[in-house]
Structure formats: structure tokens, C-alpha cells
PDB file of N, CA and C in Angstrom:
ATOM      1  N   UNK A   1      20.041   6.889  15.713  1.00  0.00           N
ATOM      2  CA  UNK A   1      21.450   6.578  15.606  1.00  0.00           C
ATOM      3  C   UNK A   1      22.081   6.794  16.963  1.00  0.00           C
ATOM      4  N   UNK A   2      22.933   6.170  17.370  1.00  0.00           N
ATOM      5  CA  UNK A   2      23.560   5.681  18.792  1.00  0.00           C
ATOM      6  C   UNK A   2      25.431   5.408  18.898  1.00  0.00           C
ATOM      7  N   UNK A   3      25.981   6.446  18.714  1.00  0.00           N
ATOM      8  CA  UNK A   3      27.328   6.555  18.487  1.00  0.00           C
ATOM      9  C   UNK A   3      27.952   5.361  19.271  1.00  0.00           C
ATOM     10  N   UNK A   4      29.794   5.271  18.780  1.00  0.00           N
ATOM     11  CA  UNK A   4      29.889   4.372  19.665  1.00  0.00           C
ATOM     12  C   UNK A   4      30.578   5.249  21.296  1.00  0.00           C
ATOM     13  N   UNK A   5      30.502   6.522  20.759  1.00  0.00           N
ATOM     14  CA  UNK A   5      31.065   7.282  22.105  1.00  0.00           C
ATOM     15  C   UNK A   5      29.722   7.619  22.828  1.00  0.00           C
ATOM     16  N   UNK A   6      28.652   7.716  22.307  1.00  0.00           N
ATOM     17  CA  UNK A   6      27.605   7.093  23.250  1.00  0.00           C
ATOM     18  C   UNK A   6      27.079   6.288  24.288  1.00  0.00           C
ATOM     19  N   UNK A   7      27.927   5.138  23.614  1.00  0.00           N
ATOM     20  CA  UNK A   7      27.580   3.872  23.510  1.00  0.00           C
ATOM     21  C   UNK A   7      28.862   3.932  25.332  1.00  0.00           C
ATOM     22  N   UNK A   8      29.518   4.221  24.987  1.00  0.00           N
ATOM     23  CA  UNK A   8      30.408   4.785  25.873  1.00  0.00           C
ATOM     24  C   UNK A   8      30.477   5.670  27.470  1.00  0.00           C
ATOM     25  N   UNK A   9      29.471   6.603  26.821  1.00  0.00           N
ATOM     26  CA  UNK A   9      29.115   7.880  27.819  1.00  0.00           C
ATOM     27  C   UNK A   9      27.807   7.500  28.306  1.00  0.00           C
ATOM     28  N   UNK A  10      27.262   7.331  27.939  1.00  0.00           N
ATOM     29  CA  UNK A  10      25.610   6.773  28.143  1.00  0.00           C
ATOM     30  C   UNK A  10      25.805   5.360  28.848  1.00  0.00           C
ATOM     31  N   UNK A  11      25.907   4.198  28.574  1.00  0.00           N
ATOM     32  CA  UNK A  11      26.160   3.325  28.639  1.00  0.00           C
ATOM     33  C   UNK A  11      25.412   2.000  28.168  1.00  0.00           C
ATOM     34  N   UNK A  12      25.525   1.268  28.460  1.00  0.00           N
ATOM     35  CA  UNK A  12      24.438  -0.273  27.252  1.00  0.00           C
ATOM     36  C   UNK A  12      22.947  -0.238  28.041  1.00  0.00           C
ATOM     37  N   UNK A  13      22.861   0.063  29.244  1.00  0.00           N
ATOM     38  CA  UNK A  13      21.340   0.556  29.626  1.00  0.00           C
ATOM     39  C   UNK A  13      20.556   1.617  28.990  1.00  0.00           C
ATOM     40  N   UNK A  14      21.603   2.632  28.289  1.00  0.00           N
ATOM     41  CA  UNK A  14      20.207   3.439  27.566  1.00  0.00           C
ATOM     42  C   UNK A  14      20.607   3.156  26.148  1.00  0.00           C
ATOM     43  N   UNK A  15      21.565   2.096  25.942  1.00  0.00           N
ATOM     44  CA  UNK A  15      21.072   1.903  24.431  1.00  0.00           C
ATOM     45  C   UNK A  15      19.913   1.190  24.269  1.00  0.00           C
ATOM     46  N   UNK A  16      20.015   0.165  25.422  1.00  0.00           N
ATOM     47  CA  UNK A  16      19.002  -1.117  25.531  1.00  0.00           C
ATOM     48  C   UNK A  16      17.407  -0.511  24.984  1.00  0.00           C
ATOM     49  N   UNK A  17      17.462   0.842  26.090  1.00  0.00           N
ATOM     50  CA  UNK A  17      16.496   1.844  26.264  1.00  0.00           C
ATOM     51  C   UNK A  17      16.001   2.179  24.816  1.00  0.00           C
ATOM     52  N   UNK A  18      16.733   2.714  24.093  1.00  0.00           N
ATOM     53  CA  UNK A  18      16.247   3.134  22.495  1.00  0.00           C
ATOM     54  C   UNK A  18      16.212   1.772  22.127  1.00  0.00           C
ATOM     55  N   UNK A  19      16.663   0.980  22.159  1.00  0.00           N
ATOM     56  CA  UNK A  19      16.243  -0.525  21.253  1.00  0.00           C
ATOM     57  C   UNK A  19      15.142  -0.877  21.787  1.00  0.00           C
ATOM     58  N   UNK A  20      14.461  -1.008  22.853  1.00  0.00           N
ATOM     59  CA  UNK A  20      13.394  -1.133  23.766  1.00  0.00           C
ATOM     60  C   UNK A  20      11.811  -0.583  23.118  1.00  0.00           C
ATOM     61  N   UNK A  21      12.357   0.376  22.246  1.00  0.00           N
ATOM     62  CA  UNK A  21      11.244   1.820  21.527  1.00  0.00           C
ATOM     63  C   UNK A  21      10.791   1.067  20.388  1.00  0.00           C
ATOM     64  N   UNK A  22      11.711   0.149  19.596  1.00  0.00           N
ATOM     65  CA  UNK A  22      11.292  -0.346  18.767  1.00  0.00           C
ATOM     66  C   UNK A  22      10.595  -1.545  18.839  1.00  0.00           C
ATOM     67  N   UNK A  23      10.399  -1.966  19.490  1.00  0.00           N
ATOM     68  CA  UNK A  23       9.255  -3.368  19.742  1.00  0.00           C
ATOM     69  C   UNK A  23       8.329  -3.182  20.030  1.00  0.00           C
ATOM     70  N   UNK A  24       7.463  -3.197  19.350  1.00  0.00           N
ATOM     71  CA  UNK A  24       5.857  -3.257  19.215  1.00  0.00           C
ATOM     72  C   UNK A  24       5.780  -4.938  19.061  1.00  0.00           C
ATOM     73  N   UNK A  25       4.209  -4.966  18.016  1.00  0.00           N
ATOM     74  CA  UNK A  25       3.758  -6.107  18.291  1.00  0.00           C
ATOM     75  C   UNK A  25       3.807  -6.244  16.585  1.00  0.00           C
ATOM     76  N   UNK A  26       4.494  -5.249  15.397  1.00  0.00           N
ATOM     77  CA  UNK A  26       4.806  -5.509  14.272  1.00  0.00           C
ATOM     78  C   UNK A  26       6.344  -6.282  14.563  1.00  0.00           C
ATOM     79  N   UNK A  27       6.464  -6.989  12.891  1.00  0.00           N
ATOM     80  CA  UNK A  27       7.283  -7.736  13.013  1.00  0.00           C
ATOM     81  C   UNK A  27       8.754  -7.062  13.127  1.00  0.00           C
ATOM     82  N   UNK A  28       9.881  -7.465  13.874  1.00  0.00           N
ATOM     83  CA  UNK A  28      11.262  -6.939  14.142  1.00  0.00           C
ATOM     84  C   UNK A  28      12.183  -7.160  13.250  1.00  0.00           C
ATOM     85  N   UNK A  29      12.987  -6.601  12.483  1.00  0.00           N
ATOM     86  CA  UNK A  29      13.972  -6.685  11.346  1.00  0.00           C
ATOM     87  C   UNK A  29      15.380  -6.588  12.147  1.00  0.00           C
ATOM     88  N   UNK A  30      16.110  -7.369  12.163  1.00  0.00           N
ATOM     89  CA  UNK A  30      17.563  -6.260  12.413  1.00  0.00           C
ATOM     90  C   UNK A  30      18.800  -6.641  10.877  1.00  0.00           C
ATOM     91  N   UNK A  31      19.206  -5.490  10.970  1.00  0.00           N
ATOM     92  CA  UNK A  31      20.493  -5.961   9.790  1.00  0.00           C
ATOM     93  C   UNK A  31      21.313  -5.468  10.379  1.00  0.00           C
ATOM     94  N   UNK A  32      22.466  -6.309  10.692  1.00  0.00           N
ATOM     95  CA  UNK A  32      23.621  -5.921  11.541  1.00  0.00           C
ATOM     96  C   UNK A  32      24.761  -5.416  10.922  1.00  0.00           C
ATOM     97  N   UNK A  33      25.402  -4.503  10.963  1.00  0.00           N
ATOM     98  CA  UNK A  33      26.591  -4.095   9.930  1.00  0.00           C
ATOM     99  C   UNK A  33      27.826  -4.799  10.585  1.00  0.00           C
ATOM    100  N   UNK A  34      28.745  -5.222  10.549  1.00  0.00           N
ATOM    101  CA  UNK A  34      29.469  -5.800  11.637  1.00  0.00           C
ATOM    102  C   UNK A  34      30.725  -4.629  11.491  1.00  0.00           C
ATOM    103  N   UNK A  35      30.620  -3.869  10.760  1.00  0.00           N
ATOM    104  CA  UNK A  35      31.475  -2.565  11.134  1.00  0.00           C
ATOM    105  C   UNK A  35      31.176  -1.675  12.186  1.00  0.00           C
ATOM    106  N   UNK A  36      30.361  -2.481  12.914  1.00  0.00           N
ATOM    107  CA  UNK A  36      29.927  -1.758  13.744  1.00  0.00           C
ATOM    108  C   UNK A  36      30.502  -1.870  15.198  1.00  0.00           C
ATOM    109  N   UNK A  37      31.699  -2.703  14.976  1.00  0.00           N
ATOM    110  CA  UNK A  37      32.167  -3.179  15.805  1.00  0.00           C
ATOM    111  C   UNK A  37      34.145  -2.747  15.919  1.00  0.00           C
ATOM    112  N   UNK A  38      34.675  -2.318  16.317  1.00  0.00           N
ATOM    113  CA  UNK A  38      36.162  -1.750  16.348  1.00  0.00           C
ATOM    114  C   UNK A  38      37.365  -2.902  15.738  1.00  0.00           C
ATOM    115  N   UNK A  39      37.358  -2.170  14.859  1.00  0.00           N
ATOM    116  CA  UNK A  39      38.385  -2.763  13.439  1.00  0.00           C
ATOM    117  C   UNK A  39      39.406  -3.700  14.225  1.00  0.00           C
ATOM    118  N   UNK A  40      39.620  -3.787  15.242  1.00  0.00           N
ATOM    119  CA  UNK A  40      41.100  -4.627  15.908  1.00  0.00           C
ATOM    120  C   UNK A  40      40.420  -5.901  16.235  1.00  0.00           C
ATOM    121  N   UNK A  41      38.681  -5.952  16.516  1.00  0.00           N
ATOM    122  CA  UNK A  41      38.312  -7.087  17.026  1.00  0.00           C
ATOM    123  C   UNK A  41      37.563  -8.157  15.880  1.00  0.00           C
ATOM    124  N   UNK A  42      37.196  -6.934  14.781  1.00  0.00           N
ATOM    125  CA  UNK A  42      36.905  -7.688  12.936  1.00  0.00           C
ATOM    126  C   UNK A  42      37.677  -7.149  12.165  1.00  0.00           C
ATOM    127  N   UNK A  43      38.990  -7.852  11.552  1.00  0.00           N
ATOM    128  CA  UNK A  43      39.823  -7.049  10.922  1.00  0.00           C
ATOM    129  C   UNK A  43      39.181  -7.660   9.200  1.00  0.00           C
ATOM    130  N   UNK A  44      38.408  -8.593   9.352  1.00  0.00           N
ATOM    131  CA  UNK A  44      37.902  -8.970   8.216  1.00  0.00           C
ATOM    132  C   UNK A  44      36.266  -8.391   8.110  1.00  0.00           C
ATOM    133  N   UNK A  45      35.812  -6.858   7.486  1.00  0.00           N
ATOM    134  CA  UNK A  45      34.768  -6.455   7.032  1.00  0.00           C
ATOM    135  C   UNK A  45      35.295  -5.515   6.319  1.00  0.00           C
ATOM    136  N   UNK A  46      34.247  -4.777   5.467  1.00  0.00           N
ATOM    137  CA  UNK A  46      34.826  -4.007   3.987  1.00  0.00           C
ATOM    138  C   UNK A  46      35.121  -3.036   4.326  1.00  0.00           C
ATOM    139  N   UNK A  47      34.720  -2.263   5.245  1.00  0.00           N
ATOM    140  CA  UNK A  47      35.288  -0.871   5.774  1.00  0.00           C
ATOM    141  C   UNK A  47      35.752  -1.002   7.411  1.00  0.00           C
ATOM    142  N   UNK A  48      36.730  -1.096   8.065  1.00  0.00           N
ATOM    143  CA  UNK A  48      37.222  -1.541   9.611  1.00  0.00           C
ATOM    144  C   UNK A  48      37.352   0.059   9.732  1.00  0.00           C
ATOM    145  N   UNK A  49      36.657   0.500  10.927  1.00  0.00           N
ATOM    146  CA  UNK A  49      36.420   1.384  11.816  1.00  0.00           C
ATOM    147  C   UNK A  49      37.320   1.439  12.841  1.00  0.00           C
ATOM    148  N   UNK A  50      38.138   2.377  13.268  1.00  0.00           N
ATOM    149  CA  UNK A  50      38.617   2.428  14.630  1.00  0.00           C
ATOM    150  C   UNK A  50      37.546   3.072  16.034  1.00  0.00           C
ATOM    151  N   UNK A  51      37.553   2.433  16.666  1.00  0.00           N
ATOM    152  CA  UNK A  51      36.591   3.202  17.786  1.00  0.00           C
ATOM    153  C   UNK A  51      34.692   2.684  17.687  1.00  0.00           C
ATOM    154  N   UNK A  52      34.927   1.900  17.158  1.00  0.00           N
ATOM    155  CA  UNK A  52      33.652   1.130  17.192  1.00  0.00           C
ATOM    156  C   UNK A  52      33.455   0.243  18.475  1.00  0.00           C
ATOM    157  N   UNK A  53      32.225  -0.244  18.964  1.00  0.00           N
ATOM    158  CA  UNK A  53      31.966  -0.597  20.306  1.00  0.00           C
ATOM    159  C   UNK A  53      32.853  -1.988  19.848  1.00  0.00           C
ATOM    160  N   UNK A  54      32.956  -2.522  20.978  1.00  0.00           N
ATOM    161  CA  UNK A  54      33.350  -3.782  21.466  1.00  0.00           C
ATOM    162  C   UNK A  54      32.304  -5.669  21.260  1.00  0.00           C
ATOM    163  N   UNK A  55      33.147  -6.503  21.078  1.00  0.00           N
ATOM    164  CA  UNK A  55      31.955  -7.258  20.792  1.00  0.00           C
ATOM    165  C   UNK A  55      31.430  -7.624  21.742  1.00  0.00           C
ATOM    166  N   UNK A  56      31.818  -7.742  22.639  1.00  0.00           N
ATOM    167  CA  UNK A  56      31.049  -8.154  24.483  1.00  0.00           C
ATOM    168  C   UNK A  56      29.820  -6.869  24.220  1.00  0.00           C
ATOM    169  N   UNK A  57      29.970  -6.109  24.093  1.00  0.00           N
ATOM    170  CA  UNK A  57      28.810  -5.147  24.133  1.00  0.00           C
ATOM    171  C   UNK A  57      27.461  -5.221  22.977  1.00  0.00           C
ATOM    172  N   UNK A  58      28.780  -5.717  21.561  1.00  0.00           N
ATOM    173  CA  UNK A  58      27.485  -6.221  20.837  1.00  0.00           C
ATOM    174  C   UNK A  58      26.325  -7.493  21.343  1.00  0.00           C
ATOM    175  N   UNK A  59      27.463  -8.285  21.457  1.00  0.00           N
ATOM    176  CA  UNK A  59      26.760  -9.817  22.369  1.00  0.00           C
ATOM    177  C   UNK A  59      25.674  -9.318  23.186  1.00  0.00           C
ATOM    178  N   UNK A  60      25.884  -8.587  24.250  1.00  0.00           N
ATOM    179  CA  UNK A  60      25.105  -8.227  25.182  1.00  0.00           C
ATOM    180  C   UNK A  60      23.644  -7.782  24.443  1.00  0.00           C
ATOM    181  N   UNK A  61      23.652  -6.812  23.337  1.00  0.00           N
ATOM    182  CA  UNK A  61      23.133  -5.971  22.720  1.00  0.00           C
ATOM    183  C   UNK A  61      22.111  -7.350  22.154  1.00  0.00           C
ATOM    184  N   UNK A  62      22.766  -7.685  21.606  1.00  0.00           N
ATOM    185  CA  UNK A  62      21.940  -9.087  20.613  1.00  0.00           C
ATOM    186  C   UNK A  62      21.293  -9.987  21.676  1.00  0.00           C
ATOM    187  N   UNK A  63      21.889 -10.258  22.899  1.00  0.00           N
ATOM    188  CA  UNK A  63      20.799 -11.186  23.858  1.00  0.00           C
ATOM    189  C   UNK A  63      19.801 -11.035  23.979  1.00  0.00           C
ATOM    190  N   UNK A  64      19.657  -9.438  24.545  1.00  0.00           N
ATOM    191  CA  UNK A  64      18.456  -8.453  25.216  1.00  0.00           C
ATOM    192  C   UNK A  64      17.471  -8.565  23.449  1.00  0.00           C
ATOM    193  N   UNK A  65      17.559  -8.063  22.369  1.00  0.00           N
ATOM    194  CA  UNK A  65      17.237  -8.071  21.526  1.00  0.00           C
ATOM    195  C   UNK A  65      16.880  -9.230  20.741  1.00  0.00           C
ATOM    196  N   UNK A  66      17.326 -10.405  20.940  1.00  0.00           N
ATOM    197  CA  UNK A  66      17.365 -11.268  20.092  1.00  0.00           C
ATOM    198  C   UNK A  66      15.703 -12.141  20.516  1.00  0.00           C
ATOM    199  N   UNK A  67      15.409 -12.265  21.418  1.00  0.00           N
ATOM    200  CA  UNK A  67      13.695 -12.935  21.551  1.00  0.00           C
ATOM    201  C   UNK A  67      12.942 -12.092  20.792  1.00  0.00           C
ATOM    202  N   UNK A  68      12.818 -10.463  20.447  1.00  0.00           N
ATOM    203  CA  UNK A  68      11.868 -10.279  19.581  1.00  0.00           C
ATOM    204  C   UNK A  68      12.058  -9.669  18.418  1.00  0.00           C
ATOM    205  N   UNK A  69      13.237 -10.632  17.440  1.00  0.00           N
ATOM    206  CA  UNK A  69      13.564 -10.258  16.271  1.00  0.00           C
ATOM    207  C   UNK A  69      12.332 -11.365  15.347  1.00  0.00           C
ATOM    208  N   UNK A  70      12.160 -11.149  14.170  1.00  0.00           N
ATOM    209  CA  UNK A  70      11.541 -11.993  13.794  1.00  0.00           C
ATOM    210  C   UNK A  70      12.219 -12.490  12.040  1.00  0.00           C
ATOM    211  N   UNK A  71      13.122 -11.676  12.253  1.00  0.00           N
ATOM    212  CA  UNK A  71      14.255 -11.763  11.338  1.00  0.00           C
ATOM    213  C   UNK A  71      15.502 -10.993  11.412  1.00  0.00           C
ATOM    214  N   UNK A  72      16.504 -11.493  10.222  1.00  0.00           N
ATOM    215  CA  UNK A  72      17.743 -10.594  10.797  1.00  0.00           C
ATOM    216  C   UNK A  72      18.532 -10.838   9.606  1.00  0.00           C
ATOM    217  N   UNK A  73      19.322 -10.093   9.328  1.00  0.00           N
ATOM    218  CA  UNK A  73      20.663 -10.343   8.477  1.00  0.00           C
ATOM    219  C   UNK A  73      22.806 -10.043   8.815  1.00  0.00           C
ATOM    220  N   UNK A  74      23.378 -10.168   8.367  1.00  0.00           N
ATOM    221  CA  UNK A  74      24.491  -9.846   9.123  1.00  0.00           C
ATOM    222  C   UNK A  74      25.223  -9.666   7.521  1.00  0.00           C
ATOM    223  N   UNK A  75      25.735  -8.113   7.695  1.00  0.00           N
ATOM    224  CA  UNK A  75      26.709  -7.674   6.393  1.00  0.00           C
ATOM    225  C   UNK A  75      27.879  -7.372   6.782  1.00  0.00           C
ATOM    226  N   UNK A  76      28.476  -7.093   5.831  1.00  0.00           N
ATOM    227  CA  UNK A  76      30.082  -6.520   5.893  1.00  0.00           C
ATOM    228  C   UNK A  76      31.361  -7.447   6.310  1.00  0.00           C
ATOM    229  N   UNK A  77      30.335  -8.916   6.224  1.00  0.00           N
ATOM    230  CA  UNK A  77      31.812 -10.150   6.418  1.00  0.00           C
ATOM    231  C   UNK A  77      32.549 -10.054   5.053  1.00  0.00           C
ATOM    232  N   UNK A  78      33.907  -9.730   5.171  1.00  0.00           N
ATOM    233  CA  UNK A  78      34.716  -9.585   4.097  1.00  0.00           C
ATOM    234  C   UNK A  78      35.899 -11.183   4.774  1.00  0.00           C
ATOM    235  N   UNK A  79      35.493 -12.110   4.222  1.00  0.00           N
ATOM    236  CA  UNK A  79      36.418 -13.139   4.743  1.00  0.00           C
ATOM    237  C   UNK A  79      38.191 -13.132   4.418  1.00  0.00           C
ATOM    238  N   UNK A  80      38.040 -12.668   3.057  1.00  0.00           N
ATOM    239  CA  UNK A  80      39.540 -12.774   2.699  1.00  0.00           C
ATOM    240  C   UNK A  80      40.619 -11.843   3.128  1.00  0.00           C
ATOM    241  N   UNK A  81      39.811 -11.083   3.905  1.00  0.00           N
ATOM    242  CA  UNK A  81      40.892  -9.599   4.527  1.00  0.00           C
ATOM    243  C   UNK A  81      41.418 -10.379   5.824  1.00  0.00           C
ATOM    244  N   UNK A  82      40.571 -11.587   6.197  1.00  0.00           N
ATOM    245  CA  UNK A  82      40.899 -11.793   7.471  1.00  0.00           C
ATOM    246  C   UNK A  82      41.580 -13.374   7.656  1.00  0.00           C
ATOM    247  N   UNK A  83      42.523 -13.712   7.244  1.00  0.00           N
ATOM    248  CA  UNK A  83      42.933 -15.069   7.364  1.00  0.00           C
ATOM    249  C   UNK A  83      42.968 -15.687   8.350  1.00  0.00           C
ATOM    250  N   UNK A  84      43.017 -15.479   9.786  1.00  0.00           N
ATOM    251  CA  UNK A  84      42.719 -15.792  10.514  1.00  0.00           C
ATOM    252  C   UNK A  84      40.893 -16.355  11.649  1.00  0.00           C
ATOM    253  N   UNK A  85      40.268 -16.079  10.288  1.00  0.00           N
ATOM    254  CA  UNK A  85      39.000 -15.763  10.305  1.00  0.00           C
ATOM    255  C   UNK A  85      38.379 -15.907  11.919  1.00  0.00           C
ATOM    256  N   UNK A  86      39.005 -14.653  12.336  1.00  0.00           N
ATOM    257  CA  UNK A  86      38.358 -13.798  13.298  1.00  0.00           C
ATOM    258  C   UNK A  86      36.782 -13.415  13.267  1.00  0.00           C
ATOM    259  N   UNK A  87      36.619 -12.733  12.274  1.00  0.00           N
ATOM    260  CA  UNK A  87      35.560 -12.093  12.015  1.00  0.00           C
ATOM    261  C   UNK A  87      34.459 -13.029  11.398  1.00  0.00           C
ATOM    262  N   UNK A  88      35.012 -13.769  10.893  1.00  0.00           N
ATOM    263  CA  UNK A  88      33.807 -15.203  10.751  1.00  0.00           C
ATOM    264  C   UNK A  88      33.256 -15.516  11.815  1.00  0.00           C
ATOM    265  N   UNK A  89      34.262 -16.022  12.613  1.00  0.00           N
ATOM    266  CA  UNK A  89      33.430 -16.853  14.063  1.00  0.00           C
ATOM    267  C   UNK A  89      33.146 -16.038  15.082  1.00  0.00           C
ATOM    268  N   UNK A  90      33.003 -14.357  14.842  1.00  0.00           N
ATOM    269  CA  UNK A  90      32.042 -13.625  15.240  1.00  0.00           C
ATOM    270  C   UNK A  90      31.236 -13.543  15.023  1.00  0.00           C
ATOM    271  N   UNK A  91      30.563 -13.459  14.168  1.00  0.00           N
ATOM    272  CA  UNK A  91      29.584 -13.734  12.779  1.00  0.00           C
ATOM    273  C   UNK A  91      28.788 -14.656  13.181  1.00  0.00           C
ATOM    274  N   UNK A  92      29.235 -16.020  13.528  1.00  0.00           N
ATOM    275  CA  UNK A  92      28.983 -17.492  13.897  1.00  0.00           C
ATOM    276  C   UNK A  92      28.220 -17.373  15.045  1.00  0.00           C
ATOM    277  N   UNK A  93      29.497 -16.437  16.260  1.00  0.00           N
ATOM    278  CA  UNK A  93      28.547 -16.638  17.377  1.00  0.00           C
ATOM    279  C   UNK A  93      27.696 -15.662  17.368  1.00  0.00           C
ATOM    280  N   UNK A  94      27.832 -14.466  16.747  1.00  0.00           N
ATOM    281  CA  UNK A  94      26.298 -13.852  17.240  1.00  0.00           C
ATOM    282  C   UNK A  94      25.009 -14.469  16.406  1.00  0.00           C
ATOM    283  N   UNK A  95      25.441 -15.563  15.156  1.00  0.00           N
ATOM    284  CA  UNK A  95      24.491 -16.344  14.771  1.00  0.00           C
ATOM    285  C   UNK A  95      23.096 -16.907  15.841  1.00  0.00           C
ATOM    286  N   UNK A  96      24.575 -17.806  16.424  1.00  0.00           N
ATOM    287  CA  UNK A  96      24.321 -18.974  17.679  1.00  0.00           C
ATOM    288  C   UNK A  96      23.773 -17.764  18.666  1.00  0.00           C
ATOM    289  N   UNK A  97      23.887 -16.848  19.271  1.00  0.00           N
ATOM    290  CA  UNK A  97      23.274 -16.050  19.951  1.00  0.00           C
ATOM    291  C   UNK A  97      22.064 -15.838  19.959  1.00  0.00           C
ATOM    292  N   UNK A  98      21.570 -15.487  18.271  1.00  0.00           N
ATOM    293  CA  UNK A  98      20.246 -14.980  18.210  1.00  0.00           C
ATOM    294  C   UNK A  98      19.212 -16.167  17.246  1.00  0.00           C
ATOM    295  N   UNK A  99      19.625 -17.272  17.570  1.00  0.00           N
ATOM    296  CA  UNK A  99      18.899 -18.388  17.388  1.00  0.00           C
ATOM    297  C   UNK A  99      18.887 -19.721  18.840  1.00  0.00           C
ATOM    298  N   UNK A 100      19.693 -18.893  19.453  1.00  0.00           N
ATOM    299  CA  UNK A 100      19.426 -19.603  21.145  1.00  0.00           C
ATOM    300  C   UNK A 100      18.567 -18.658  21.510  1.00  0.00           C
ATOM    301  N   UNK A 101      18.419 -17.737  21.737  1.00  0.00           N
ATOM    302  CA  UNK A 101      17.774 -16.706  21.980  1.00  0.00           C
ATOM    303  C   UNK A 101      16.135 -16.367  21.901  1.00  0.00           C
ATOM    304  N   UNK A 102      16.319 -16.833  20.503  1.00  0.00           N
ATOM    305  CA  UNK A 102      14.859 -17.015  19.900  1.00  0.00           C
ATOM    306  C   UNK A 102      14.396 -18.104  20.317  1.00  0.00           C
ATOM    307  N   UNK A 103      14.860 -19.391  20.239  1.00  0.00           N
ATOM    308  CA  UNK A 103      14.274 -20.525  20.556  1.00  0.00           C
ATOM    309  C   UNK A 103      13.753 -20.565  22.164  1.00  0.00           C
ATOM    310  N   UNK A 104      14.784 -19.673  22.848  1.00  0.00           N
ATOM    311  CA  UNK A 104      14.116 -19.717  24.395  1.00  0.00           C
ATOM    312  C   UNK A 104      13.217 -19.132  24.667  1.00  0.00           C
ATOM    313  N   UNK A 105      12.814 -18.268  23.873  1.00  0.00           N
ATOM    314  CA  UNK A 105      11.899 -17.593  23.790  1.00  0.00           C
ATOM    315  C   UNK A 105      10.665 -18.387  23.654  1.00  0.00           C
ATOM    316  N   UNK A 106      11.065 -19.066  22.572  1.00  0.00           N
ATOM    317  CA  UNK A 106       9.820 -20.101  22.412  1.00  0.00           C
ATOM    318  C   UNK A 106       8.995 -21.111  23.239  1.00  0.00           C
ATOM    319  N   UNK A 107       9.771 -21.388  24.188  1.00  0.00           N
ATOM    320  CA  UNK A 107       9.952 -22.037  24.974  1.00  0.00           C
ATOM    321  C   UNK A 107       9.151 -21.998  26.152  1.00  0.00           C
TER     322      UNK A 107
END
């Protein structure tokens, strides 16, 4: 577990670092909570967090990560909290992130 005042004090090089630990040559899971991200930037998920990392940092997080996922899921889109559906087309792009990602991989 990797706080987001960690995430903070430490900085996205040694989170990279613990995400780094988990890639072997078994297959990669991620399930993304998207509360994982600071309630002002997804105001649409079931529980909004204050002080959660930023999505530029998630993005970042999902690039580095995203060639050796071999699956993935994304929870906590609560659409109707968010009429402006913010938090959808976050959702969307870290979709598009980690299926560009993968494919370049392939590549």
C-alpha cells in the first residue's frame, strides 16, 4: 500500500519502483479504484476522497504500467453523481491509455 502523501513525499519514481516488484513473467491483473484519485478531479465515484493523488499522476502511473498488464478492470464509476461526466471521460482516457499502451507494446 502506497499513500497518497507518499505518493507526495516519495515521489512517482519510487512508486514506479514498488509497481516495478510486481512484474514477473506471471500474468498482471490491475483493478483500479478510481477513488483513488482526489474527489475535486472525480466528483462522480461512490466514495470521493479528499487528498487523493492527482490524475496526471495516475496517467503517468498507467503508461509505465500499462505494457505489462495482461488484464485490468476500473471500479467506483458512479455516473449519476456526476452530471457533468467528468469522471467518465477519465475512465475513457485511462481506457485509451492502457490499450495504446498495450498495443505498442506489441508492436
Amino acid at each position: 500500500i502506497i499513500t497518497a502523501f507518499e505518493v507526495m513525499e516519495k515521489g512517482l519514481p519510487f512508486v514506479w519502483q514498488q509497481m516495478e516488484k510486481l512484474i514477473t513473467t506471471q500474468p498482471l491483473y490491475l483493478s483500479l479504484d478510481l477513488d483513488v484519485l482526489d474527489a475535486s478531479s472525480v466528483p462522480g465515484v461512490e466514495n470521493p476522497e479528499p487528498g487523493g493523488i492527482s490524475s496526471r499522476e495516475l496517467l503517468y502511473l498507467i503508461e509505465k504500467i500499462a505494457p505489462y498488464l495482461d488484464a485490468c478492470d476500473i471500479v467506483e464509476l458512479s455516473g449519476e453523481t456526476d452530471p457533468a461526466d467528468i469522471t467518465a471521460k477519465t475512465a475513457a482516457r485511462i481506457v485509451l491509455d492502457i490499450i495504446g499502451n498495450y498495443i505498442q507494446k506489441k508492436q
